[in-house]
PDB file of N, CA and C in Angstrom:
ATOM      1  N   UNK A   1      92.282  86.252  52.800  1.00  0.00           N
ATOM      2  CA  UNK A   1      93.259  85.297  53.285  1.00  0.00           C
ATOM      3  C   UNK A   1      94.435  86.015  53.936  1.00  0.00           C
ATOM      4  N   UNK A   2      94.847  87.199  53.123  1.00  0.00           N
ATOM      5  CA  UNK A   2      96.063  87.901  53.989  1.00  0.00           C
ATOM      6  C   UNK A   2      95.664  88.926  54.987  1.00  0.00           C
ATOM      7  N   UNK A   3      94.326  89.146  55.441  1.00  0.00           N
ATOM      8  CA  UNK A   3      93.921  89.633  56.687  1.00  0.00           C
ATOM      9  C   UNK A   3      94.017  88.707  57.456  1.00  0.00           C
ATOM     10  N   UNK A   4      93.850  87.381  57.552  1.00  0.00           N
ATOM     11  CA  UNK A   4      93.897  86.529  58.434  1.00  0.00           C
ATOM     12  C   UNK A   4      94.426  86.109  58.702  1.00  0.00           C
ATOM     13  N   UNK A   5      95.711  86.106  57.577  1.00  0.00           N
ATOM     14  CA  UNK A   5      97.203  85.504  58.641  1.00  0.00           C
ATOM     15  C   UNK A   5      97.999  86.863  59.522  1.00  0.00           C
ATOM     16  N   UNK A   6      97.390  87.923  58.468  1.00  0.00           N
ATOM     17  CA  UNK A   6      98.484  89.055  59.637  1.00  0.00           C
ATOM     18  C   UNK A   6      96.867  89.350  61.342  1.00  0.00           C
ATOM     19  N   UNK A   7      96.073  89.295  61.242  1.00  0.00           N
ATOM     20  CA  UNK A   7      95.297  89.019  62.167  1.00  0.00           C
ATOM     21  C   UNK A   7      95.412  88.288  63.694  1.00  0.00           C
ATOM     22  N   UNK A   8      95.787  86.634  62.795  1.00  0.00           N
ATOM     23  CA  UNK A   8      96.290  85.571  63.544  1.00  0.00           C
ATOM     24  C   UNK A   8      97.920  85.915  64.073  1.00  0.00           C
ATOM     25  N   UNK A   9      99.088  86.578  63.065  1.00  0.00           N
ATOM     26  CA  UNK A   9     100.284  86.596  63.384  1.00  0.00           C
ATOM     27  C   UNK A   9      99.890  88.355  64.637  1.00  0.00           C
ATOM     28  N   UNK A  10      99.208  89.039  64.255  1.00  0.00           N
ATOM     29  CA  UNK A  10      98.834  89.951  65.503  1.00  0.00           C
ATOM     30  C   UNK A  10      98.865  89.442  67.127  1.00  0.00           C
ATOM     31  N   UNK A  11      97.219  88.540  66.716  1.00  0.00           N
ATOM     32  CA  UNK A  11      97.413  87.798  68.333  1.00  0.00           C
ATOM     33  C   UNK A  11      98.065  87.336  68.868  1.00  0.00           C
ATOM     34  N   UNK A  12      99.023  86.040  67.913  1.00  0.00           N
ATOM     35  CA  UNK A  12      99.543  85.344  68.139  1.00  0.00           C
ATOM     36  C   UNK A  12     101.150  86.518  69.140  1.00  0.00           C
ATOM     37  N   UNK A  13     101.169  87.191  68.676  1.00  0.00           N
ATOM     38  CA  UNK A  13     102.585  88.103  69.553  1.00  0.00           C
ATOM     39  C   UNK A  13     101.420  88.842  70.444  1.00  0.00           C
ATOM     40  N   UNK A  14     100.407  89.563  70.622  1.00  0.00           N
ATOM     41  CA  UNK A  14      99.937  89.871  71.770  1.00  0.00           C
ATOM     42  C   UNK A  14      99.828  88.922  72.697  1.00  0.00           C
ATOM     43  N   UNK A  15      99.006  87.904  72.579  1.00  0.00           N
ATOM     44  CA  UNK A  15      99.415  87.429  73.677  1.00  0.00           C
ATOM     45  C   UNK A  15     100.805  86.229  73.885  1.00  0.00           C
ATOM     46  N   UNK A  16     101.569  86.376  72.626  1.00  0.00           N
ATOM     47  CA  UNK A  16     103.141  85.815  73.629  1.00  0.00           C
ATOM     48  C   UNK A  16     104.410  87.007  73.961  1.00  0.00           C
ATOM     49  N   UNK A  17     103.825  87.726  73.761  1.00  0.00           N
ATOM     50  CA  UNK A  17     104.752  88.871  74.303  1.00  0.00           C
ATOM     51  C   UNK A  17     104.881  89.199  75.650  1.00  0.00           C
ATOM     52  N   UNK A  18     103.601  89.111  76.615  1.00  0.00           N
ATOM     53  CA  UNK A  18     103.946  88.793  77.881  1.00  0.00           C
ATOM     54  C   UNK A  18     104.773  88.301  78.651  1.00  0.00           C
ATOM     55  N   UNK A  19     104.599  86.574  77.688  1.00  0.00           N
ATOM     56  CA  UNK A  19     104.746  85.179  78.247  1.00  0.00           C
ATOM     57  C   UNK A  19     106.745  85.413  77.966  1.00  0.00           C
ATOM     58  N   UNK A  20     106.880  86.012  76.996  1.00  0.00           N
ATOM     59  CA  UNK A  20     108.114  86.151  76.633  1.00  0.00           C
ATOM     60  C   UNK A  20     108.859  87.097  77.641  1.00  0.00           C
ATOM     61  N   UNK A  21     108.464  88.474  77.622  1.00  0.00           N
ATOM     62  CA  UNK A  21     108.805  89.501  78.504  1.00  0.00           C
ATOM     63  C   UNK A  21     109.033  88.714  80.122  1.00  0.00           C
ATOM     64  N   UNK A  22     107.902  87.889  80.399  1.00  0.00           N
ATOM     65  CA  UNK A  22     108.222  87.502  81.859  1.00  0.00           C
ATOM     66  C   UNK A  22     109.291  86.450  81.706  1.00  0.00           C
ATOM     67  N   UNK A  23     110.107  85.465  80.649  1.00  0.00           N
ATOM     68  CA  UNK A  23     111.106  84.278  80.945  1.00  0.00           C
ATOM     69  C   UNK A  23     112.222  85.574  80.694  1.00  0.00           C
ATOM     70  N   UNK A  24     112.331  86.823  79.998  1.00  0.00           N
ATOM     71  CA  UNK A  24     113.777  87.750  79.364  1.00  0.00           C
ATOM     72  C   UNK A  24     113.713  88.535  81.130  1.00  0.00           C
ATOM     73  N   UNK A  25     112.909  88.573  81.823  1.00  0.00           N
ATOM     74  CA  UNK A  25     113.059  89.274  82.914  1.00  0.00           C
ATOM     75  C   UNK A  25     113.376  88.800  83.934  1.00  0.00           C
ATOM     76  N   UNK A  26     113.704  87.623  84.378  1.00  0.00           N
ATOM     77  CA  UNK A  26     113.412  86.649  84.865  1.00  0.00           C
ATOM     78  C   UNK A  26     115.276  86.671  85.417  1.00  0.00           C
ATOM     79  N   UNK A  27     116.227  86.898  84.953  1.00  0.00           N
ATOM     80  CA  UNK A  27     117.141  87.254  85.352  1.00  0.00           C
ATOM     81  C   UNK A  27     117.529  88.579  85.829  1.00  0.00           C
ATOM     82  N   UNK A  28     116.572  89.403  85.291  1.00  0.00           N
ATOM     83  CA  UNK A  28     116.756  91.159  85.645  1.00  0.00           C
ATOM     84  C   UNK A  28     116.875  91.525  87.439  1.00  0.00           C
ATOM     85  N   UNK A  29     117.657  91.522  87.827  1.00  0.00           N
ATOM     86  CA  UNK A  29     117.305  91.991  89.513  1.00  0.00           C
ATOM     87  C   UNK A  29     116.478  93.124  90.086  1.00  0.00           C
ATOM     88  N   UNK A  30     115.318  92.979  91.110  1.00  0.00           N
ATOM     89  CA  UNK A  30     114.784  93.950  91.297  1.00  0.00           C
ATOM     90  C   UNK A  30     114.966  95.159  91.006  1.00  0.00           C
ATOM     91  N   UNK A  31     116.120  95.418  92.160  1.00  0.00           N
ATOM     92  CA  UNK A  31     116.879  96.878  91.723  1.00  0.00           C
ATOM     93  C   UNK A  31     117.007  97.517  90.290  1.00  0.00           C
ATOM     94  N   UNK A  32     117.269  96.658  89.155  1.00  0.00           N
ATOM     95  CA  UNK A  32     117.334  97.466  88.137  1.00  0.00           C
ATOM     96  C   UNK A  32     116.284  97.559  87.979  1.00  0.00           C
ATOM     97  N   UNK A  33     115.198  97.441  87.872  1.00  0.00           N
ATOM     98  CA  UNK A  33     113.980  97.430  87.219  1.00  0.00           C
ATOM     99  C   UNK A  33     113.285  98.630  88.219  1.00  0.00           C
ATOM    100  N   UNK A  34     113.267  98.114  89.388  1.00  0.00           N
ATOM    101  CA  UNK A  34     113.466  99.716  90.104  1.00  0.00           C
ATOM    102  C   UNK A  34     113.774 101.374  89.891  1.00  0.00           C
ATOM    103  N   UNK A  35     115.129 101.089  89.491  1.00  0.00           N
ATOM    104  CA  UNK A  35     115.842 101.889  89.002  1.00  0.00           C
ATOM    105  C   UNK A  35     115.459 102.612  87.469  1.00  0.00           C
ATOM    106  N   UNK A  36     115.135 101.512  86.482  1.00  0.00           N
ATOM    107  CA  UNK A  36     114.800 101.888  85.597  1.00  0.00           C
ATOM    108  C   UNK A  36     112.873 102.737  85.724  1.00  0.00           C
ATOM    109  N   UNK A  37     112.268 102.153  86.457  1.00  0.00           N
ATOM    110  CA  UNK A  37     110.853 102.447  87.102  1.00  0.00           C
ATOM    111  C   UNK A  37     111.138 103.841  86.868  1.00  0.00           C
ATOM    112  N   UNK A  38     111.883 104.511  88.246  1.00  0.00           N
ATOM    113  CA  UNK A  38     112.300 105.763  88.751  1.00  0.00           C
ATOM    114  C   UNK A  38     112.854 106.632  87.288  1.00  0.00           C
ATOM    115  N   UNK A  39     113.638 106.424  86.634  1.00  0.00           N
ATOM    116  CA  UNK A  39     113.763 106.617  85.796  1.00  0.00           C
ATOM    117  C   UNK A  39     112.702 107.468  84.834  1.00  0.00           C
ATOM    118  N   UNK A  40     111.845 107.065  84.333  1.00  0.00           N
ATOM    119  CA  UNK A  40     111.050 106.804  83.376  1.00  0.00           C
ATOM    120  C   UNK A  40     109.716 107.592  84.440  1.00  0.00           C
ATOM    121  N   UNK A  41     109.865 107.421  85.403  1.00  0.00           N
ATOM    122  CA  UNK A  41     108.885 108.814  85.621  1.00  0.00           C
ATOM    123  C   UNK A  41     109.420 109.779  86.177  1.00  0.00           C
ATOM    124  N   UNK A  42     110.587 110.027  85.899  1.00  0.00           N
ATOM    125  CA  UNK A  42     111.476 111.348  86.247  1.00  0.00           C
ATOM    126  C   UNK A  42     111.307 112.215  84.864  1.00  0.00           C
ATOM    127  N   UNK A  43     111.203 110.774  84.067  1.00  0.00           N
ATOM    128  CA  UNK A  43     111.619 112.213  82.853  1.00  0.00           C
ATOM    129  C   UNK A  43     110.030 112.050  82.089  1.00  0.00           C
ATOM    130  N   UNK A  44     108.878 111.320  83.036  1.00  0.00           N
ATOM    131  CA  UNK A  44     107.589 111.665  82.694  1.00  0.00           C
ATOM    132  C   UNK A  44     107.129 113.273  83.110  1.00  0.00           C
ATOM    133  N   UNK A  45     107.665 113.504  84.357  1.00  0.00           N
ATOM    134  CA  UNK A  45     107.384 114.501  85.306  1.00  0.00           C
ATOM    135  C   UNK A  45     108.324 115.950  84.548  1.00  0.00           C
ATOM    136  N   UNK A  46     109.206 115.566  83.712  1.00  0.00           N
ATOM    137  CA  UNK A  46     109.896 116.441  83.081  1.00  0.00           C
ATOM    138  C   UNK A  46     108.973 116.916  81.766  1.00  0.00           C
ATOM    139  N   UNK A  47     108.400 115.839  81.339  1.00  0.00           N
ATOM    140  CA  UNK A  47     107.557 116.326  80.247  1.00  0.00           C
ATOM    141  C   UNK A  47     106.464 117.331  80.621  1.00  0.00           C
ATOM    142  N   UNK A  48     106.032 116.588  81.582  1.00  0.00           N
ATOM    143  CA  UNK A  48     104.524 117.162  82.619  1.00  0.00           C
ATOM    144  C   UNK A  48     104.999 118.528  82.423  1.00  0.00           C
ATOM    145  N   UNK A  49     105.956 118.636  83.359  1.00  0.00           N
ATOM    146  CA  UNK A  49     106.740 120.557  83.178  1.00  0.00           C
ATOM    147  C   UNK A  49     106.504 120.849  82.510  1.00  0.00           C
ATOM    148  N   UNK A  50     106.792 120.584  81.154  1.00  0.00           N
ATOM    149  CA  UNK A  50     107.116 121.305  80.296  1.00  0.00           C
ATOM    150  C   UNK A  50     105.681 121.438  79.594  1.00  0.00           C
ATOM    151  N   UNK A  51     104.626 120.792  79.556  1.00  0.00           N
ATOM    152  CA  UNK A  51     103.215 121.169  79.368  1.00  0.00           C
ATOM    153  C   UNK A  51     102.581 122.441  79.912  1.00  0.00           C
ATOM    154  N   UNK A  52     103.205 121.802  81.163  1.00  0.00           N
ATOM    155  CA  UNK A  52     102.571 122.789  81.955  1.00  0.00           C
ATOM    156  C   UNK A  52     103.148 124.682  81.966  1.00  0.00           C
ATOM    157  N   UNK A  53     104.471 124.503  81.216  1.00  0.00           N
ATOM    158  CA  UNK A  53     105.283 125.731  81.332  1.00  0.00           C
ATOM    159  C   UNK A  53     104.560 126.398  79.743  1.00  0.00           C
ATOM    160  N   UNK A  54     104.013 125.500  78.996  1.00  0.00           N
ATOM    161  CA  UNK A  54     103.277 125.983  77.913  1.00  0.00           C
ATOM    162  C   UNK A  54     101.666 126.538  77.739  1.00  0.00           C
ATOM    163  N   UNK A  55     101.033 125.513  79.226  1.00  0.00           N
ATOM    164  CA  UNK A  55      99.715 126.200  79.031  1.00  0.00           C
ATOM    165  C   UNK A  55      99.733 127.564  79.976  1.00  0.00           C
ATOM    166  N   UNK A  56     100.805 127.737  80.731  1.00  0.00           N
ATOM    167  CA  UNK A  56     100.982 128.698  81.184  1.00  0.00           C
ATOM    168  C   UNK A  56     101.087 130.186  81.275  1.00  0.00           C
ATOM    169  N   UNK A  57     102.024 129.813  79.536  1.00  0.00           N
ATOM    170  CA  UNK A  57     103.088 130.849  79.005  1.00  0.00           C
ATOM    171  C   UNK A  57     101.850 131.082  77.883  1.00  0.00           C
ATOM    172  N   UNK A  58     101.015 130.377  77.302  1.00  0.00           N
ATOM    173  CA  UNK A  58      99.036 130.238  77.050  1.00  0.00           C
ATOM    174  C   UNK A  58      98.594 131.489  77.487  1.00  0.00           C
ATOM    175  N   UNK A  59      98.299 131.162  78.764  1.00  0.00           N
ATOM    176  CA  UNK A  59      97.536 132.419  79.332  1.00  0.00           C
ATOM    177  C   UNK A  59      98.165 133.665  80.353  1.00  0.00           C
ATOM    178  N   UNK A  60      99.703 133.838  79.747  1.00  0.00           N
ATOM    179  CA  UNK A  60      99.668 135.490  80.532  1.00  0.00           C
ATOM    180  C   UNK A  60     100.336 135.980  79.137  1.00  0.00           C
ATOM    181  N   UNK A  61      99.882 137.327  79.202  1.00  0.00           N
ATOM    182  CA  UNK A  61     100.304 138.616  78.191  1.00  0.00           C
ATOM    183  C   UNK A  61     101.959 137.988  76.958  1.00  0.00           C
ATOM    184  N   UNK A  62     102.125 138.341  76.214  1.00  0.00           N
ATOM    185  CA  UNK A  62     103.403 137.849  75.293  1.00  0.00           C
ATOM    186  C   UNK A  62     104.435 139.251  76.191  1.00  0.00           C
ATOM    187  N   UNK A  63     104.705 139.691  76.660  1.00  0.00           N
ATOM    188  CA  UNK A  63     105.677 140.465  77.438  1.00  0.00           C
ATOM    189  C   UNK A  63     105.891 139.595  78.446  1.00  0.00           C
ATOM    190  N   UNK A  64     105.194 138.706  79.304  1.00  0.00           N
ATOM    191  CA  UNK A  64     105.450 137.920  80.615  1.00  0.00           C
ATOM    192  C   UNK A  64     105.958 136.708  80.150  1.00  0.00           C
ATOM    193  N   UNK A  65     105.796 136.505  79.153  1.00  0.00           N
ATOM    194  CA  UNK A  65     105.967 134.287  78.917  1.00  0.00           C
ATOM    195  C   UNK A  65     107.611 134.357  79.060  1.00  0.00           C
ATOM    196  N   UNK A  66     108.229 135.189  79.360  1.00  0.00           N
ATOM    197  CA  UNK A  66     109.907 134.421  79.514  1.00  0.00           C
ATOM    198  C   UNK A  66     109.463 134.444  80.972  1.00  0.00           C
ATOM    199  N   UNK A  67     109.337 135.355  81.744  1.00  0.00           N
ATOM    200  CA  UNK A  67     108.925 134.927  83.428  1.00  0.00           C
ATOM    201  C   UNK A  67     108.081 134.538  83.717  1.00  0.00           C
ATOM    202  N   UNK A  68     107.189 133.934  82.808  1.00  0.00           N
ATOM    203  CA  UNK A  68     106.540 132.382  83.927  1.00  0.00           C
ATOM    204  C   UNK A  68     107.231 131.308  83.794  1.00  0.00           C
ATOM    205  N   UNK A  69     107.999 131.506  82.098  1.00  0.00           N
ATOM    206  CA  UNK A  69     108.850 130.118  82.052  1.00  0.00           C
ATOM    207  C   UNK A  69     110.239 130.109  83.305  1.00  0.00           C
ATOM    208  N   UNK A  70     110.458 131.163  83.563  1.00  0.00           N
ATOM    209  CA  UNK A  70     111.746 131.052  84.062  1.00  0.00           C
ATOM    210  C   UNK A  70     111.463 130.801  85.409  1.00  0.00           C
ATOM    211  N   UNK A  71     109.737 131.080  86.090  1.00  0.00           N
ATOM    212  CA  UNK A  71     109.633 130.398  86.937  1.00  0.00           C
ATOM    213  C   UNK A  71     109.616 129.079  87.237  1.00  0.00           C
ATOM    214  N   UNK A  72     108.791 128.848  85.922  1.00  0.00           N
ATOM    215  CA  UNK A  72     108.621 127.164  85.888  1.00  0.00           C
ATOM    216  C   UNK A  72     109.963 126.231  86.272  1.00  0.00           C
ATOM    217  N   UNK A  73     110.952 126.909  85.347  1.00  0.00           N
ATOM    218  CA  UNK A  73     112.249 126.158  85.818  1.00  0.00           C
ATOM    219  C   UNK A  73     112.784 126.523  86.742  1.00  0.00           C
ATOM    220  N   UNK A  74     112.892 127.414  87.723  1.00  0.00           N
ATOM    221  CA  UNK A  74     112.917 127.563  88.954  1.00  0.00           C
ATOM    222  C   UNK A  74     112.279 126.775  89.913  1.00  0.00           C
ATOM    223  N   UNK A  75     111.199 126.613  89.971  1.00  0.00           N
ATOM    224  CA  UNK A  75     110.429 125.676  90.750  1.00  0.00           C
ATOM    225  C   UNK A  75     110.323 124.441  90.678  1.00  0.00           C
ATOM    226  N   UNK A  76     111.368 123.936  89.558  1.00  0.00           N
ATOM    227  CA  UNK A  76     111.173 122.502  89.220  1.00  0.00           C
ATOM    228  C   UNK A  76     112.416 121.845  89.974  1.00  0.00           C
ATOM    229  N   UNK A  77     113.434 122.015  90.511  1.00  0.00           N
ATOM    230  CA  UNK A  77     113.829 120.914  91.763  1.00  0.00           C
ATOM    231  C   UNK A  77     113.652 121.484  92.972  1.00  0.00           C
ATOM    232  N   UNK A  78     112.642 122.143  93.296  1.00  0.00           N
ATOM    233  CA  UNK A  78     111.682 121.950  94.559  1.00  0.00           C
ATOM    234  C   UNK A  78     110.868 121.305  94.301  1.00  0.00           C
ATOM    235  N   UNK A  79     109.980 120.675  93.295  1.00  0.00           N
ATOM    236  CA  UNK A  79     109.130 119.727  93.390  1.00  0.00           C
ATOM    237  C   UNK A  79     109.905 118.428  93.633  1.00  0.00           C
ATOM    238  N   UNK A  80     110.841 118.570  92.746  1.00  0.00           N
ATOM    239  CA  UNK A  80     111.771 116.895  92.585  1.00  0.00           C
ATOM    240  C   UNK A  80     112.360 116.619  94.100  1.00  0.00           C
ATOM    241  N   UNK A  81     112.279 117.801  94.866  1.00  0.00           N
ATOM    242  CA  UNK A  81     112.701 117.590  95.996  1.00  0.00           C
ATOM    243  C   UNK A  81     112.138 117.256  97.116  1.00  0.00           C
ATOM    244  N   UNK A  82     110.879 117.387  97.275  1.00  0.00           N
ATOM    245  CA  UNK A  82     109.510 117.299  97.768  1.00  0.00           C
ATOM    246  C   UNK A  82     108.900 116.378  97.423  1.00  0.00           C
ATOM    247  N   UNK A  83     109.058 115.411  96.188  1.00  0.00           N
ATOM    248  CA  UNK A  83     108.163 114.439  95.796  1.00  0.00           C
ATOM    249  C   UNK A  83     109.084 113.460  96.790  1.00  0.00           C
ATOM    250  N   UNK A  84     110.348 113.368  96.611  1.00  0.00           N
ATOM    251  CA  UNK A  84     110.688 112.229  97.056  1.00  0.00           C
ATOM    252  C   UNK A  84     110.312 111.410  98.573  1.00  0.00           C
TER     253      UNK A  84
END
């Protein structure tokens, strides 16, 4: 019986969470949502880096991993600069 009400209270917010999200947005102006968009894959692309400055710093010698990292962050607002 109490699988089936938390089951039912599950669906029941999957699918009105949409329905909700679209009437709370509904005043939001493009632009912010835009803005917030941009946002949120700026600092996706920041994470990305930083993966990437690890599988990096992975595979060269333990004497090199401060200069690949210090490339990595070197090269990272030339990409940000280039993506745009």
């Amino acid at each position: 019986m109490k699988k089936n009400v938390i089951g039912i209270a599950l669906l029941t917010a999957l699918f009105a969470g949409p329905a909700a999200a679209q009437q709370a947005s509904s005043g939001v102006s493009p632009f912010v949502m835009n803005t917030l968009f941009i946002v949120f894959c700026g600092v996706l692309v920041m994470w990305m880096t930083a993966g990437f400055a690890m599988i990096e710093a992975g595979f060269v010698r333990g004497k090199n991993v401060i200069n690949q990292c210090a490339k990595n962050i070197g090269l990272l607002p030339s990409h940000q600069r280039h993506s745009s």
